[in-house]
N, C-alpha and C. Protein backbone atom coordinates (compact mmCIF):
# COMPACT_ATOMS: atom_id res chain seq x y z
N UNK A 1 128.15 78.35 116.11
CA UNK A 1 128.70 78.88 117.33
C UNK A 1 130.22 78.93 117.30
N UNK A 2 130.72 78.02 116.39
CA UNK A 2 132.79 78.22 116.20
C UNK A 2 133.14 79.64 115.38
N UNK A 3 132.20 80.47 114.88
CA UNK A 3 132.85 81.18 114.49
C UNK A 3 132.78 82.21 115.83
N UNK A 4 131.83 82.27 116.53
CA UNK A 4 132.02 83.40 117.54
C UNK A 4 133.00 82.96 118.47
N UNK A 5 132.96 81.87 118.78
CA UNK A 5 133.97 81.32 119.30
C UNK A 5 134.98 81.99 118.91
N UNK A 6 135.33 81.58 118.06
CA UNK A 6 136.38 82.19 117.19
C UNK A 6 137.14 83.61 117.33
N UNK A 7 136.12 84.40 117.10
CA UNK A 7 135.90 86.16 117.31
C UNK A 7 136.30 86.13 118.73
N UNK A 8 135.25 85.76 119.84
CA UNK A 8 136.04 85.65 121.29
C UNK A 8 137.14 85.76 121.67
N UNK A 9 137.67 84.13 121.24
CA UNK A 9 139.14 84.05 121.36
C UNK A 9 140.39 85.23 120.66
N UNK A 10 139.92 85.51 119.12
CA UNK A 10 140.95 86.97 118.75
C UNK A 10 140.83 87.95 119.68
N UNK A 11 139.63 87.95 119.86
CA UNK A 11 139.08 89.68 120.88
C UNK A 11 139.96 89.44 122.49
N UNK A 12 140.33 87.85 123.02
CA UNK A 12 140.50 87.89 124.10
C UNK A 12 142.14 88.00 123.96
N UNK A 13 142.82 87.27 122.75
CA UNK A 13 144.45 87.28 122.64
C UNK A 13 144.70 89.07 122.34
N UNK A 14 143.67 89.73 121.66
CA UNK A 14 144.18 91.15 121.38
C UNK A 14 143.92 91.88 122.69
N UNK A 15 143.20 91.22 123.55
CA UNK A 15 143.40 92.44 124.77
C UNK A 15 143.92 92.22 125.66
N UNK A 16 145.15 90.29 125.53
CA UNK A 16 145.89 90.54 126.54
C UNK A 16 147.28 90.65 125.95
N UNK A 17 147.10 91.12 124.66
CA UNK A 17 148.45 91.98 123.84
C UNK A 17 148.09 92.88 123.02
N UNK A 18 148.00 94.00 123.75
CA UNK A 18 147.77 94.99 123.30
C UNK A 18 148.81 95.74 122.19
N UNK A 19 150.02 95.54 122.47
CA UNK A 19 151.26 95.29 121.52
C UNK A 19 150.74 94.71 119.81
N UNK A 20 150.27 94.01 119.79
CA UNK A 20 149.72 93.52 118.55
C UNK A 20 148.85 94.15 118.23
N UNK A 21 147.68 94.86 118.86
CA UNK A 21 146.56 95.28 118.31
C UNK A 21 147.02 96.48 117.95
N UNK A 22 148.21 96.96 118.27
CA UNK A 22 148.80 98.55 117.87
C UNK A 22 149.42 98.11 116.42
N UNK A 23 150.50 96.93 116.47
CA UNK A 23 150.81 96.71 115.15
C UNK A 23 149.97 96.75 113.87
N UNK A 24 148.40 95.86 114.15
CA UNK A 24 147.98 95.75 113.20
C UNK A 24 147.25 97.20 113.05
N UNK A 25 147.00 98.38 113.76
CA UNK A 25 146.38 99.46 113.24
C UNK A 25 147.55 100.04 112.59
N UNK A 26 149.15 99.85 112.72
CA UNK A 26 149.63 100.83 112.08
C UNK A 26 150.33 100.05 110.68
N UNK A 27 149.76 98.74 110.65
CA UNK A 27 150.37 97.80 109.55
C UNK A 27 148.83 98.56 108.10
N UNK A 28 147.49 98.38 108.74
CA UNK A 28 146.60 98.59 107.88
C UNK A 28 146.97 100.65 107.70
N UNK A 29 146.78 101.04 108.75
CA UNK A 29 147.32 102.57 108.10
C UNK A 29 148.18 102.48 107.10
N UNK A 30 149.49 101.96 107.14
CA UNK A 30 150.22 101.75 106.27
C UNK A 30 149.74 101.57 104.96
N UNK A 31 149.08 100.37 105.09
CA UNK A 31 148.47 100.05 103.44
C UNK A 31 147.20 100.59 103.24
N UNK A 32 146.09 101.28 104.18
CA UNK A 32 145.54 103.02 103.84
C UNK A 32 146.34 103.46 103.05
N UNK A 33 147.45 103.96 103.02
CA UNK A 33 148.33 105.26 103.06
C UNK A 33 149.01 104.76 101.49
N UNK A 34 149.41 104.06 101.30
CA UNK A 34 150.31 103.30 100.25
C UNK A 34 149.15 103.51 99.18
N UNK A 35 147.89 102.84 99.59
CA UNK A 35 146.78 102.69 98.35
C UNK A 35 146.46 104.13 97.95
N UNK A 36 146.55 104.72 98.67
CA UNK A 36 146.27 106.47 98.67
C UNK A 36 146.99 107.08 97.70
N UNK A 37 148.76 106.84 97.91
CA UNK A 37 149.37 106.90 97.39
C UNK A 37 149.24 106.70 95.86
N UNK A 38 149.13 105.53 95.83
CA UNK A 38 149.44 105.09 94.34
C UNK A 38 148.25 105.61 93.71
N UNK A 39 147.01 105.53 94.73
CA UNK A 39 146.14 105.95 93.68
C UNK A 39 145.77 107.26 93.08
N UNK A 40 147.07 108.45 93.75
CA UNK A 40 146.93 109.43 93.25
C UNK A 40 148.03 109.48 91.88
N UNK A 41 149.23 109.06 92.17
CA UNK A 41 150.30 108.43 91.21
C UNK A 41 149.83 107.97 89.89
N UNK A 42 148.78 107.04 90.24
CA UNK A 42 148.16 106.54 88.83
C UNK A 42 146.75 107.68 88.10
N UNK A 43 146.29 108.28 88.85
CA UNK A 43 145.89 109.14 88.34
C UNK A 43 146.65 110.66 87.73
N UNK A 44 147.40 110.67 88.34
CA UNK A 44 148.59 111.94 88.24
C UNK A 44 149.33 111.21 86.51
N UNK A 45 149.71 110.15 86.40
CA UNK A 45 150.69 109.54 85.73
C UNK A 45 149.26 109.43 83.99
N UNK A 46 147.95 109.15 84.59
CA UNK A 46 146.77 109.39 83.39
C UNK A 46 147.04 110.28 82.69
N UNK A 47 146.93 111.64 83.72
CA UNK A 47 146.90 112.86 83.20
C UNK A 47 147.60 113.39 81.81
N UNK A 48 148.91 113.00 82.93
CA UNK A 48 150.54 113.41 81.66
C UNK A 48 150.32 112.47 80.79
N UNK A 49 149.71 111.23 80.63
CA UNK A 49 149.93 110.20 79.56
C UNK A 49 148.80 111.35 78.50
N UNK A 50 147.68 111.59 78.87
CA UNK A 50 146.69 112.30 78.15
C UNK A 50 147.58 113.40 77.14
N UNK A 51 148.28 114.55 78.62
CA UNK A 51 148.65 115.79 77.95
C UNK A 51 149.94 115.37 76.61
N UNK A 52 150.85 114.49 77.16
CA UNK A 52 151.52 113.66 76.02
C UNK A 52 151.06 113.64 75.06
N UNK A 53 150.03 113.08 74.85
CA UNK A 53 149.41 112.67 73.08
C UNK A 53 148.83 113.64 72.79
N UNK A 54 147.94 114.42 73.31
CA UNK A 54 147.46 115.79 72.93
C UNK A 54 148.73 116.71 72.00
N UNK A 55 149.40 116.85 73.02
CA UNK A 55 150.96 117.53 72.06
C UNK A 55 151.34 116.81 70.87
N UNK A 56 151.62 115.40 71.34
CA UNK A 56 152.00 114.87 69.84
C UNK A 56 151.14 114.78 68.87
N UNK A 57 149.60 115.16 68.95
CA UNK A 57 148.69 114.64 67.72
C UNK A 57 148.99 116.25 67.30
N UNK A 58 149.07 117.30 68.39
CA UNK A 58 149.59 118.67 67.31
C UNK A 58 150.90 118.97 66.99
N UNK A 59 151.75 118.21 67.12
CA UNK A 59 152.59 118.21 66.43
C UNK A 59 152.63 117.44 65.08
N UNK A 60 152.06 116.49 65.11
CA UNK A 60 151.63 115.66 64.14
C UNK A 60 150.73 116.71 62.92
N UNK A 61 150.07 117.49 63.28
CA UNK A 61 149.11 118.24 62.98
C UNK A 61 149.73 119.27 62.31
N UNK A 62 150.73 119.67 62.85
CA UNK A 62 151.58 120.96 62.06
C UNK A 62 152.69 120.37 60.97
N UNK A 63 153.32 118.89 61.85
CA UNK A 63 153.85 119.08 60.40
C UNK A 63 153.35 118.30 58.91
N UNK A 64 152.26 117.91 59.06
CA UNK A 64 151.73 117.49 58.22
C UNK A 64 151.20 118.89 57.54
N UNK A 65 151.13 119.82 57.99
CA UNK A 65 150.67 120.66 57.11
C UNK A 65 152.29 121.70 56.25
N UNK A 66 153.16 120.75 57.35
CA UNK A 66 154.45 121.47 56.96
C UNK A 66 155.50 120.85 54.93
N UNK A 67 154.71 119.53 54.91
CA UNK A 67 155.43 119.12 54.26
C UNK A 67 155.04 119.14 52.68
N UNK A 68 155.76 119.11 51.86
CA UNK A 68 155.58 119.76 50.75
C UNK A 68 156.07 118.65 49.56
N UNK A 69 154.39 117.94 49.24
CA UNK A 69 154.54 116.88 48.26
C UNK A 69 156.01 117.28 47.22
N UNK A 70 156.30 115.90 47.07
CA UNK A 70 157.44 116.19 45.94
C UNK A 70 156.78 116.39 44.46
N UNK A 71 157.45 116.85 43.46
CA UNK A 71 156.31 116.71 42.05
C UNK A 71 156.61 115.26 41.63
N UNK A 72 155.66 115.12 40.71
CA UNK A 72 155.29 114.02 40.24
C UNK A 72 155.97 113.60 39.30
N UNK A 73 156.40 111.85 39.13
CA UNK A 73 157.39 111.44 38.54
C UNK A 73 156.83 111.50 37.40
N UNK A 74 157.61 111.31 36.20
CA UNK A 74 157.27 111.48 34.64
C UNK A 74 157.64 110.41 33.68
């Protein structure tokens, strides 16, 4: 029964400060919004890491076909 208790008492301090119960919806929007954020950032930031190495394995790719053994020592 202390935890409803419990619940009661938050439910009764948030509705005679309503001031607070606004803070905490725009404190959690906030960190909604932030996680949103980043989690497009870190997917956005995958991408280019991907397209990065793609380029460099063909660059890698060309000039290895660019280079031209030396002859052989004697």
């Amino acid at each position: 029964m202390e935890r409803g208790e419990n619940v009661k008492g938050v439910i009764d301090a948030l509705r005679a400060q309503p001031l607070m119960l606004g803070l905490l919806l725009v404190i959690f929007s906030l960190i909604g919004y932030v996680y949103l954020q980043s989690s497009q950032f870190n997917d956005q930031r995958a991408e280019n890491v991907k397209l990065f190495l793609d380029v460099q394995k063909e660059v890698q790719k060309l000039l290895s076909q660019c280079i031209v053994p030396a002859p052989p020592l004697r």
